[in-house]
N, C-alpha and C. Protein backbone atom coordinates (compact mmCIF):
# COMPACT_ATOMS: atom_id res chain seq x y z
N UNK A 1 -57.45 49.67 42.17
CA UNK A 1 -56.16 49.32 41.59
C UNK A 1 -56.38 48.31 40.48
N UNK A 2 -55.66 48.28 39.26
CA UNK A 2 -55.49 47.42 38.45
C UNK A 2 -54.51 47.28 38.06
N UNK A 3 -54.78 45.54 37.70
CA UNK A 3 -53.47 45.07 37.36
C UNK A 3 -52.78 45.19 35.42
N UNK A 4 -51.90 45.71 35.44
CA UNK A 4 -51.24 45.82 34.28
C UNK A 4 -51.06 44.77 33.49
N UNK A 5 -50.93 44.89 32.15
CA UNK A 5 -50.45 43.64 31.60
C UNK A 5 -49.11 43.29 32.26
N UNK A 6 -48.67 41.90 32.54
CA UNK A 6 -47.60 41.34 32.69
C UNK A 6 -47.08 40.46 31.57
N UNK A 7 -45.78 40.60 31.90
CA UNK A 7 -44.51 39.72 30.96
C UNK A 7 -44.70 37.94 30.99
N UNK A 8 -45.09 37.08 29.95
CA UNK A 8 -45.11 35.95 30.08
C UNK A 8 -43.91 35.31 31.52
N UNK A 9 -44.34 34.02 32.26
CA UNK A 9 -43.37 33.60 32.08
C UNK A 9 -43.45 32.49 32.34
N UNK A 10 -41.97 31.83 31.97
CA UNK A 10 -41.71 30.39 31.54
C UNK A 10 -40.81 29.38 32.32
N UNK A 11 -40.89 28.11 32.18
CA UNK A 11 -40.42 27.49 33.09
C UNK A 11 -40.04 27.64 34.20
N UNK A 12 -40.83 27.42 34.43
CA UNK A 12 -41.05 27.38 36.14
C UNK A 12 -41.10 26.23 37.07
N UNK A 13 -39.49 26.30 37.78
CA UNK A 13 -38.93 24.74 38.57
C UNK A 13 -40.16 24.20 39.94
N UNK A 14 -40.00 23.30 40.43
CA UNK A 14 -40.91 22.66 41.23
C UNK A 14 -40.81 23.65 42.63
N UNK A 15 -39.21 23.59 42.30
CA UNK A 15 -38.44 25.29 43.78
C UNK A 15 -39.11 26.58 43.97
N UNK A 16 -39.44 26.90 42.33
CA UNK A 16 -39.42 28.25 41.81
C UNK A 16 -41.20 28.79 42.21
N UNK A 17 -41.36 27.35 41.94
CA UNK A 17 -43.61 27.18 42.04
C UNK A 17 -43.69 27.15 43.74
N UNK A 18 -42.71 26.42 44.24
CA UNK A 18 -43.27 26.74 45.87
C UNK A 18 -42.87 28.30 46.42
N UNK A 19 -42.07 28.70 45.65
CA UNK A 19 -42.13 30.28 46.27
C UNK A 19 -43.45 31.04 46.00
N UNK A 20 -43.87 30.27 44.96
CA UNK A 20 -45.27 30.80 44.77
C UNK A 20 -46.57 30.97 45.42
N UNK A 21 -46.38 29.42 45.90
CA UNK A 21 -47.67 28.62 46.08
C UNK A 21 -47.21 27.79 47.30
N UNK A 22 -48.22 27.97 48.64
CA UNK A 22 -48.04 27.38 50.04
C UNK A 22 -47.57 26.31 50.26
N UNK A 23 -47.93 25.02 49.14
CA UNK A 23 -48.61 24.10 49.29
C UNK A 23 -46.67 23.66 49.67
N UNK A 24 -46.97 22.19 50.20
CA UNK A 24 -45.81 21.41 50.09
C UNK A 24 -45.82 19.55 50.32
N UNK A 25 -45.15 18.96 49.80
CA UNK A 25 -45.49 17.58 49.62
C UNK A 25 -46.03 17.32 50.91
N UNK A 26 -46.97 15.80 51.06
CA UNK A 26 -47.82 15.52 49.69
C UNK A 26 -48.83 16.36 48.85
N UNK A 27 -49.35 17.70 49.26
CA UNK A 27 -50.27 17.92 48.26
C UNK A 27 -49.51 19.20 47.20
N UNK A 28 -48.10 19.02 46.81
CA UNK A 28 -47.76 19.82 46.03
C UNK A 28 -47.99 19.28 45.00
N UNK A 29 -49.02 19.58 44.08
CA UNK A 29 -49.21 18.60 42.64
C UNK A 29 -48.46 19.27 41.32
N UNK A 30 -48.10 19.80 41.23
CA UNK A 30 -47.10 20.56 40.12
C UNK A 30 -45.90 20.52 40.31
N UNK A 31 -45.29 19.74 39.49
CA UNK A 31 -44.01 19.28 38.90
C UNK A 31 -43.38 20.36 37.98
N UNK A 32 -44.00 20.92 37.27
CA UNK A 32 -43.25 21.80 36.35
C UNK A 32 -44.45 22.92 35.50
N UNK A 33 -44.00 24.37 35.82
CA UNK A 33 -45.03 25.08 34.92
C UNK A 33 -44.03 25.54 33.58
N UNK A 34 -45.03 24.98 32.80
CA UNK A 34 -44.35 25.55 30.98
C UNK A 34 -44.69 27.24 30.98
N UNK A 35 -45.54 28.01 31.04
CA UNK A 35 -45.63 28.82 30.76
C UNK A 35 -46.85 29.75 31.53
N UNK A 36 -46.86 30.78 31.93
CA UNK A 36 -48.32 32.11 32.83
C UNK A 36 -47.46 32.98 32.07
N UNK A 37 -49.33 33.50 32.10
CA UNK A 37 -49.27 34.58 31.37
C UNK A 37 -50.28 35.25 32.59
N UNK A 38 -49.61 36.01 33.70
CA UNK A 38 -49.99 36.39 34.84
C UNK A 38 -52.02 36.87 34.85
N UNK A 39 -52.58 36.36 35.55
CA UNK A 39 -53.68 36.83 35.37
C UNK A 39 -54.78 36.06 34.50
N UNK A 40 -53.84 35.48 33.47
CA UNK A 40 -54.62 35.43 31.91
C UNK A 40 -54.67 33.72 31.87
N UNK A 41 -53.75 32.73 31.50
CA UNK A 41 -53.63 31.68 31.48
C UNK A 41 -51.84 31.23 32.32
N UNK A 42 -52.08 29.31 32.01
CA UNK A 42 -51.15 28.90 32.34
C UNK A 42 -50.63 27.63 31.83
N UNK A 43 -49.69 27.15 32.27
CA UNK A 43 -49.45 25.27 31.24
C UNK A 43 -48.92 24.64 32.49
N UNK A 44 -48.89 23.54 33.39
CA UNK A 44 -48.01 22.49 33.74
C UNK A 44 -48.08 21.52 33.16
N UNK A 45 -47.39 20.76 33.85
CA UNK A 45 -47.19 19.33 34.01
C UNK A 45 -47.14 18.59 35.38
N UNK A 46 -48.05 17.98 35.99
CA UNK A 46 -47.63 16.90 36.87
C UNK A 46 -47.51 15.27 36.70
N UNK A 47 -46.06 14.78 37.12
CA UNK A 47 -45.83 13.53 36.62
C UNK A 47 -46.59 12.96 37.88
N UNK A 48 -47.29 11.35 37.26
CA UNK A 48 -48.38 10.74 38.15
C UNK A 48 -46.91 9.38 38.39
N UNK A 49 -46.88 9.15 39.52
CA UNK A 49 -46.14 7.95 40.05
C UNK A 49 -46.67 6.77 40.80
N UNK A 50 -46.34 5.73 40.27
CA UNK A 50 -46.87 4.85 41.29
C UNK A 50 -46.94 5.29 42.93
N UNK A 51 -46.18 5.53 43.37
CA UNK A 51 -45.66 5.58 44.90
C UNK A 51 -46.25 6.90 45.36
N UNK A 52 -47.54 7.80 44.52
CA UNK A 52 -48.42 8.35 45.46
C UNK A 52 -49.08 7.60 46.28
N UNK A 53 -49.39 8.46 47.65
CA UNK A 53 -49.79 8.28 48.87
C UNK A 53 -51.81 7.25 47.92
N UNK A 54 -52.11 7.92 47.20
CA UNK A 54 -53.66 7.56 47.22
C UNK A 54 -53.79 6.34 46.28
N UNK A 55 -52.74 6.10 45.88
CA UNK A 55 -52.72 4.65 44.95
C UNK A 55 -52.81 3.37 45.99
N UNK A 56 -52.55 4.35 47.06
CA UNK A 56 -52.63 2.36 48.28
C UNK A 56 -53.51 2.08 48.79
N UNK A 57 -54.69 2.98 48.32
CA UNK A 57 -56.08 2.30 48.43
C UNK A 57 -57.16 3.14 47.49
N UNK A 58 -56.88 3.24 46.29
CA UNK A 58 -57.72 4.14 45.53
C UNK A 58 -57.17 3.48 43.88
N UNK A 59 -56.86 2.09 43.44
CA UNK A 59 -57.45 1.23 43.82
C UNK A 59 -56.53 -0.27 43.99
N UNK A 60 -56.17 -0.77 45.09
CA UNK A 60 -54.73 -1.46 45.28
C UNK A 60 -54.41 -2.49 44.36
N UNK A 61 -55.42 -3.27 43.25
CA UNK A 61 -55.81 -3.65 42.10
C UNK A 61 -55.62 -3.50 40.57
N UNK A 62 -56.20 -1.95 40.91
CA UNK A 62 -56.14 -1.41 39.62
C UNK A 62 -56.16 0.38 40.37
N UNK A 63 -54.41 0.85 39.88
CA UNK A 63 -54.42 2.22 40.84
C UNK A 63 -54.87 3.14 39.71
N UNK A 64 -55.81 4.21 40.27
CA UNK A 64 -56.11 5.31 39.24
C UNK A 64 -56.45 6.12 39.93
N UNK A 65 -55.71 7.34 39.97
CA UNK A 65 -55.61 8.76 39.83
C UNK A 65 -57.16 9.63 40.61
N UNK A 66 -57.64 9.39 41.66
CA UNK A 66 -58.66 10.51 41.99
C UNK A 66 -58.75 11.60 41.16
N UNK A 67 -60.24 11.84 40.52
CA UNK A 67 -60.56 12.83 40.24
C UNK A 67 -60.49 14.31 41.10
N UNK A 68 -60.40 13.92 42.23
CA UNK A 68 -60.20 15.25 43.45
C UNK A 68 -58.98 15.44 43.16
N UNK A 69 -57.86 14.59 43.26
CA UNK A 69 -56.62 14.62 42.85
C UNK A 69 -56.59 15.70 41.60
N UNK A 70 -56.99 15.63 40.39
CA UNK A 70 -56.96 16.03 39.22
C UNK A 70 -57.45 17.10 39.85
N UNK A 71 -58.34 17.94 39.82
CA UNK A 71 -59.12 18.96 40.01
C UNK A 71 -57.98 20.00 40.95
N UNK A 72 -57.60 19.16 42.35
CA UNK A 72 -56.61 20.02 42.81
C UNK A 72 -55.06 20.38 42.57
N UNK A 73 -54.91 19.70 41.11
CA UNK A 73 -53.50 19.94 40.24
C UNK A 73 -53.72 21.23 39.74
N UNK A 74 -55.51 21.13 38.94
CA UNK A 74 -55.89 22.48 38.17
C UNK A 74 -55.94 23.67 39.25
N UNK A 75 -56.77 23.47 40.40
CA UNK A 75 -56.93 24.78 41.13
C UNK A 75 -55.40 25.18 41.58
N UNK A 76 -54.49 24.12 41.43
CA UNK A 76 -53.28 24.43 42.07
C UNK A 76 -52.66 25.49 40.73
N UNK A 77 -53.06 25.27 39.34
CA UNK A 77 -52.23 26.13 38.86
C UNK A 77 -53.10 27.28 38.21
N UNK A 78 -53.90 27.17 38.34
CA UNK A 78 -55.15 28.44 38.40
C UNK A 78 -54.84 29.46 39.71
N UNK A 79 -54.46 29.35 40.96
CA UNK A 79 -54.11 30.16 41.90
C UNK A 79 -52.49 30.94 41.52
N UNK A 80 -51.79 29.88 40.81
CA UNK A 80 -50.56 30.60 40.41
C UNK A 80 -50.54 31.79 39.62
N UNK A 81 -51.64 30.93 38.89
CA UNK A 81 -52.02 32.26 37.25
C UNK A 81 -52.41 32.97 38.24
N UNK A 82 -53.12 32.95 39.20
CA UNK A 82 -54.09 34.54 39.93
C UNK A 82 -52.99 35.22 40.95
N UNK A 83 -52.15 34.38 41.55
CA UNK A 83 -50.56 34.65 42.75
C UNK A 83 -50.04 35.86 41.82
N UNK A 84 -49.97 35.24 40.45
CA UNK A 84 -48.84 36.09 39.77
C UNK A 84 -49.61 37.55 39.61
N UNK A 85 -50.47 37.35 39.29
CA UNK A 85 -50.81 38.67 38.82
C UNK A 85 -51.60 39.80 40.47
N UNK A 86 -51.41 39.32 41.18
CA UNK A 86 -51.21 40.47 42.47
C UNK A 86 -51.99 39.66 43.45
N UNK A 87 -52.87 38.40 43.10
CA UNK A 87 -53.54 37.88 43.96
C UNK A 87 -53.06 37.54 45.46
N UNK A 88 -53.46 36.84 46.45
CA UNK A 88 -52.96 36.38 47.99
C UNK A 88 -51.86 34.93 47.52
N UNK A 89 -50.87 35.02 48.11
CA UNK A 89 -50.23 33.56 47.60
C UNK A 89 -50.95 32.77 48.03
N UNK A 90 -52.11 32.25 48.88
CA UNK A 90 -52.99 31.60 49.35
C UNK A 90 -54.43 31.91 48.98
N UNK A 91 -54.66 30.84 47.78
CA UNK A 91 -56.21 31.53 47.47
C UNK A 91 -56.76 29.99 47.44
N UNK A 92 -58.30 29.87 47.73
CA UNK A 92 -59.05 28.92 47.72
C UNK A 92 -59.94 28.63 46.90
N UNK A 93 -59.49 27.50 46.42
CA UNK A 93 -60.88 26.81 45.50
C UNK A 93 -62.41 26.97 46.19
N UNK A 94 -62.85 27.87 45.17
CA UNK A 94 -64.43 28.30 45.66
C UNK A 94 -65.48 27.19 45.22
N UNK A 95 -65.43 26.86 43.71
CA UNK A 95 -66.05 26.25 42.93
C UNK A 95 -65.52 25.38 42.20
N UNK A 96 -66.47 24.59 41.47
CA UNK A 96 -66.09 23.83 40.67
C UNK A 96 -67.56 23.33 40.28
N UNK A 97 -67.64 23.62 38.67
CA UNK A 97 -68.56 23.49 37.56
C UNK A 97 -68.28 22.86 36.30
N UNK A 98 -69.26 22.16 36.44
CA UNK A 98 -68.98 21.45 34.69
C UNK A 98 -67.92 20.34 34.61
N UNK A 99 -67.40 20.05 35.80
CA UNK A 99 -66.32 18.99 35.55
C UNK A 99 -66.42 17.77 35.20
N UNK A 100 -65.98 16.93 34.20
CA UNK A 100 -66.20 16.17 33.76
C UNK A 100 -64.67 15.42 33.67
N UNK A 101 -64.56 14.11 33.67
CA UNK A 101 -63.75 13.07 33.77
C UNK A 101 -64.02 12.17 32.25
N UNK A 102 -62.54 12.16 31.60
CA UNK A 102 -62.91 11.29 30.09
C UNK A 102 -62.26 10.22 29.85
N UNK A 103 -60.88 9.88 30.95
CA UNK A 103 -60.51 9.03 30.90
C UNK A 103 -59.80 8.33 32.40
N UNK A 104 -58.91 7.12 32.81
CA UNK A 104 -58.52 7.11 34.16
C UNK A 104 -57.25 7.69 33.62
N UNK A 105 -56.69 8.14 34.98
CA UNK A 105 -55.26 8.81 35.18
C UNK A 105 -54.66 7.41 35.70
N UNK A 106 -53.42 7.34 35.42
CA UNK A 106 -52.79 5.77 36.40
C UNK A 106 -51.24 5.83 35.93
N UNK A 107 -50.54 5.34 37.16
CA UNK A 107 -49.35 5.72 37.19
C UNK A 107 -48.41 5.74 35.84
N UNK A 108 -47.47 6.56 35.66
CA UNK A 108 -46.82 6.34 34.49
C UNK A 108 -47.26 7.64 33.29
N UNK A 109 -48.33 7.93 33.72
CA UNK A 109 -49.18 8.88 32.88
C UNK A 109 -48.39 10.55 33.33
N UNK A 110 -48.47 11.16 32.32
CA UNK A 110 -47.82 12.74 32.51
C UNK A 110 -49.36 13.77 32.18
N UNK A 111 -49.60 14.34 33.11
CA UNK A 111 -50.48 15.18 33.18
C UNK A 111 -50.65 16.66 32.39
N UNK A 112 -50.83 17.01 31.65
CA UNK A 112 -50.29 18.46 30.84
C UNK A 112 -52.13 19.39 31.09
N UNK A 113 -51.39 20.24 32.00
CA UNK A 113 -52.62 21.13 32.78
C UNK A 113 -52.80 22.27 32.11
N UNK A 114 -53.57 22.75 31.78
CA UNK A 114 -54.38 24.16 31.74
C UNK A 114 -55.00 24.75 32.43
N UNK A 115 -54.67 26.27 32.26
CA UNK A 115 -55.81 26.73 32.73
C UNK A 115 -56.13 28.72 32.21
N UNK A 116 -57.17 28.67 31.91
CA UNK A 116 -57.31 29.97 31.27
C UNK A 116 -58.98 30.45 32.20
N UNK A 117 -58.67 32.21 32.33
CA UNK A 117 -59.31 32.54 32.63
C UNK A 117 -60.35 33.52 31.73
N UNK A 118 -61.82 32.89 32.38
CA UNK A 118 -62.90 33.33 31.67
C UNK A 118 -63.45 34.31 32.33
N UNK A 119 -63.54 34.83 33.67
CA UNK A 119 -64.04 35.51 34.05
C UNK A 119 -63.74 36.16 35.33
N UNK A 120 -64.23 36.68 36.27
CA UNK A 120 -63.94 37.32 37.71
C UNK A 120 -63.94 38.85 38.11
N UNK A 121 -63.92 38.53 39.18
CA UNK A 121 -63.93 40.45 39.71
C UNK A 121 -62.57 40.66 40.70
N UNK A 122 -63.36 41.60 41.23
CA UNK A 122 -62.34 42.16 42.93
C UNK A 122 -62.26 40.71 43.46
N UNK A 123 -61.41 40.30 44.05
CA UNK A 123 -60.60 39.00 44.63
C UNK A 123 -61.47 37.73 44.25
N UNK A 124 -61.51 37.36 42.88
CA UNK A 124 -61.91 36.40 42.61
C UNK A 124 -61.95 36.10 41.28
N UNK A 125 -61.68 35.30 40.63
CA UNK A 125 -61.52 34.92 39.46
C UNK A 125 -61.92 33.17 38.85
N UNK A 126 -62.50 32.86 37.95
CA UNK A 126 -62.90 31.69 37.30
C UNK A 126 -62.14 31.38 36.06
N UNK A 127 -61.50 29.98 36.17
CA UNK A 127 -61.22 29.28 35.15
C UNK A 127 -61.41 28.56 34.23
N UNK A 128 -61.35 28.25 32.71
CA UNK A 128 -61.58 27.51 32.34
C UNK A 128 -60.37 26.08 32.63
N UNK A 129 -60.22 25.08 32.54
CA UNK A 129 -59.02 24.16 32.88
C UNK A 129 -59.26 22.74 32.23
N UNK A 130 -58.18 22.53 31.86
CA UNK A 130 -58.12 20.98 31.44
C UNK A 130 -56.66 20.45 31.82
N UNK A 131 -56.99 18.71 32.26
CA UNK A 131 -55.86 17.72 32.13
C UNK A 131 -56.14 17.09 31.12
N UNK A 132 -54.68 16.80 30.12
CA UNK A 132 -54.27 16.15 29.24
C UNK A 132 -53.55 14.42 29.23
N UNK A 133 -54.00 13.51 29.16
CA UNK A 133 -52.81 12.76 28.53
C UNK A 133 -52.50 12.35 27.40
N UNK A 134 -51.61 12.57 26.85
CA UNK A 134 -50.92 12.42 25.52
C UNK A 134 -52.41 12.98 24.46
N UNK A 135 -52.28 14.08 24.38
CA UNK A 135 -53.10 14.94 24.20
C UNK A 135 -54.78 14.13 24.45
N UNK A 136 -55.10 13.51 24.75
CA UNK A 136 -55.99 13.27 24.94
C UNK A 136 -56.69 13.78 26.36
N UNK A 137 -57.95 14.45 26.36
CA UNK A 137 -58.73 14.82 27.83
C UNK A 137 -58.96 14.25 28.38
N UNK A 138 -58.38 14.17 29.51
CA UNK A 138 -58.94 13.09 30.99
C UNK A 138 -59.52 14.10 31.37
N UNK A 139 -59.73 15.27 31.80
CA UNK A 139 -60.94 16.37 32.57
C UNK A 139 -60.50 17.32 31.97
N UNK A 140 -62.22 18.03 31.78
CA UNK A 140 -62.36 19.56 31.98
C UNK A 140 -63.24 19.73 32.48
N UNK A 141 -63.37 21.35 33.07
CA UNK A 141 -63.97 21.82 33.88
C UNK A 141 -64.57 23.56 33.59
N UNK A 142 -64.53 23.73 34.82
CA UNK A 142 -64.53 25.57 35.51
C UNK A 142 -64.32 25.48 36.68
N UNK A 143 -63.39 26.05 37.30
CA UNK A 143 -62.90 26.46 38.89
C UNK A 143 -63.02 27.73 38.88
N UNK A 144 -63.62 28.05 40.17
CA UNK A 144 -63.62 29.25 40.72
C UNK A 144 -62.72 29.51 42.08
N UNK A 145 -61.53 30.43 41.86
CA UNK A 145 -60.46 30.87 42.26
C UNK A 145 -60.96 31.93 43.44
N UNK A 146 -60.99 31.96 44.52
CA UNK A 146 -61.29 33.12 45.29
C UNK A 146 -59.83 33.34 46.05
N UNK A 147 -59.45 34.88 46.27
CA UNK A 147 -58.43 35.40 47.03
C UNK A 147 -58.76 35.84 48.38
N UNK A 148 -58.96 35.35 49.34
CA UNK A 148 -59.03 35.57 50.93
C UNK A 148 -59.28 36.97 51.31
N UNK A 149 -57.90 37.73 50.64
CA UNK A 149 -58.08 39.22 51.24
C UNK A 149 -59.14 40.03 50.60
N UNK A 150 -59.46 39.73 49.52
CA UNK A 150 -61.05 40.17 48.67
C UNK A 150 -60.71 41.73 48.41
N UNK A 151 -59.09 42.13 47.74
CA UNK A 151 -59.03 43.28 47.57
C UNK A 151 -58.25 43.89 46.39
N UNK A 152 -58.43 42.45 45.93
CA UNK A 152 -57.16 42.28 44.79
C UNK A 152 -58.15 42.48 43.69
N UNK A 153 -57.79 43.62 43.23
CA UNK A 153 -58.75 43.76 41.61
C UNK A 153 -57.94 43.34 40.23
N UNK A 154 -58.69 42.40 39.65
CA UNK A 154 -58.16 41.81 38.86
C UNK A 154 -58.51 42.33 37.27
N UNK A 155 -57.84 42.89 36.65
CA UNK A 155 -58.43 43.47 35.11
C UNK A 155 -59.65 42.09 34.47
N UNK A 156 -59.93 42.85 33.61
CA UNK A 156 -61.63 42.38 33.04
C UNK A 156 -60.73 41.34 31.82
N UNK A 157 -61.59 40.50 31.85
CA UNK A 157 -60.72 39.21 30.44
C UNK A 157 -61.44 39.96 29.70
């Protein structure tokens, strides 16, 4: 089976992303998706707040943003891009390559996520991904997206 091209789509409410995606507070990290292009790429945003759970000891001083934190905003909207296009609504971060950290994240900061796909097969797919602040890179990476049921064939990028 393959998947067809699909219809962009856009704004996508915090409501609209949990019908999507399992997850639910605290580890729902997506606040708002700008735009999937099912399969292919994606855009959020997650707003960073003081009054996350990992700021009260990560660092009670000086609070900044876990890089695990970051990483699981991206795999969070890298599984959406793969949900939409026929994947398991439950898929697991396989990998993670090349990630690199360029600046701290810390409250107050708005996160603007990417994620585009470079590669994959039958139930599995790899991303390229970046977090933004104010256009500047706090991380990029490569995540590797795996789908559980391992039956979902995903068209060739």
């Amino acid at each position: 089976m393959t998947i067809t091209e699909a219809a962009p789509i856009t704004g996508l409410s915090n409501d609209q992303i949990r019908d999507v995606l399992p997850h639910r507070w605290p580890m729902l990290l997506l606040d708002r998706v700008g735009k999937v292009e099912p399969g292919t790429k994606g855009t959020a945003t997650k707003n960073v707040t003081g009054t996350e759970l990992w700021f009260q000891g990560h660092f009670p001083t000086e609070a900044v943003l876990p890089g695990v934190v970051i990483i699981e905003a991206l795999a969070q909207l890298a599984g959406l891009v793969f949900a939409l296009s026929g994947a398991s609504r439950i898929s697991y971060l396989a990998g993670v390559r090349s990630m690199r950290f360029r600046r701290p994240v810390v409250p107050g900061d708005q996160l603007a996520l990417t994620a585009e796909r470079t590669g994959g097969g039958t139930g599995f797919a790899e991303f390229r991904v970046s977090a933004r602040v104010d256009g500047q890179v706090a991380a990029e990476g490569i995540l590797t997206i795996v789908d559980p049921a391992g039956n979902t064939a995903v068209r060739k990028v």
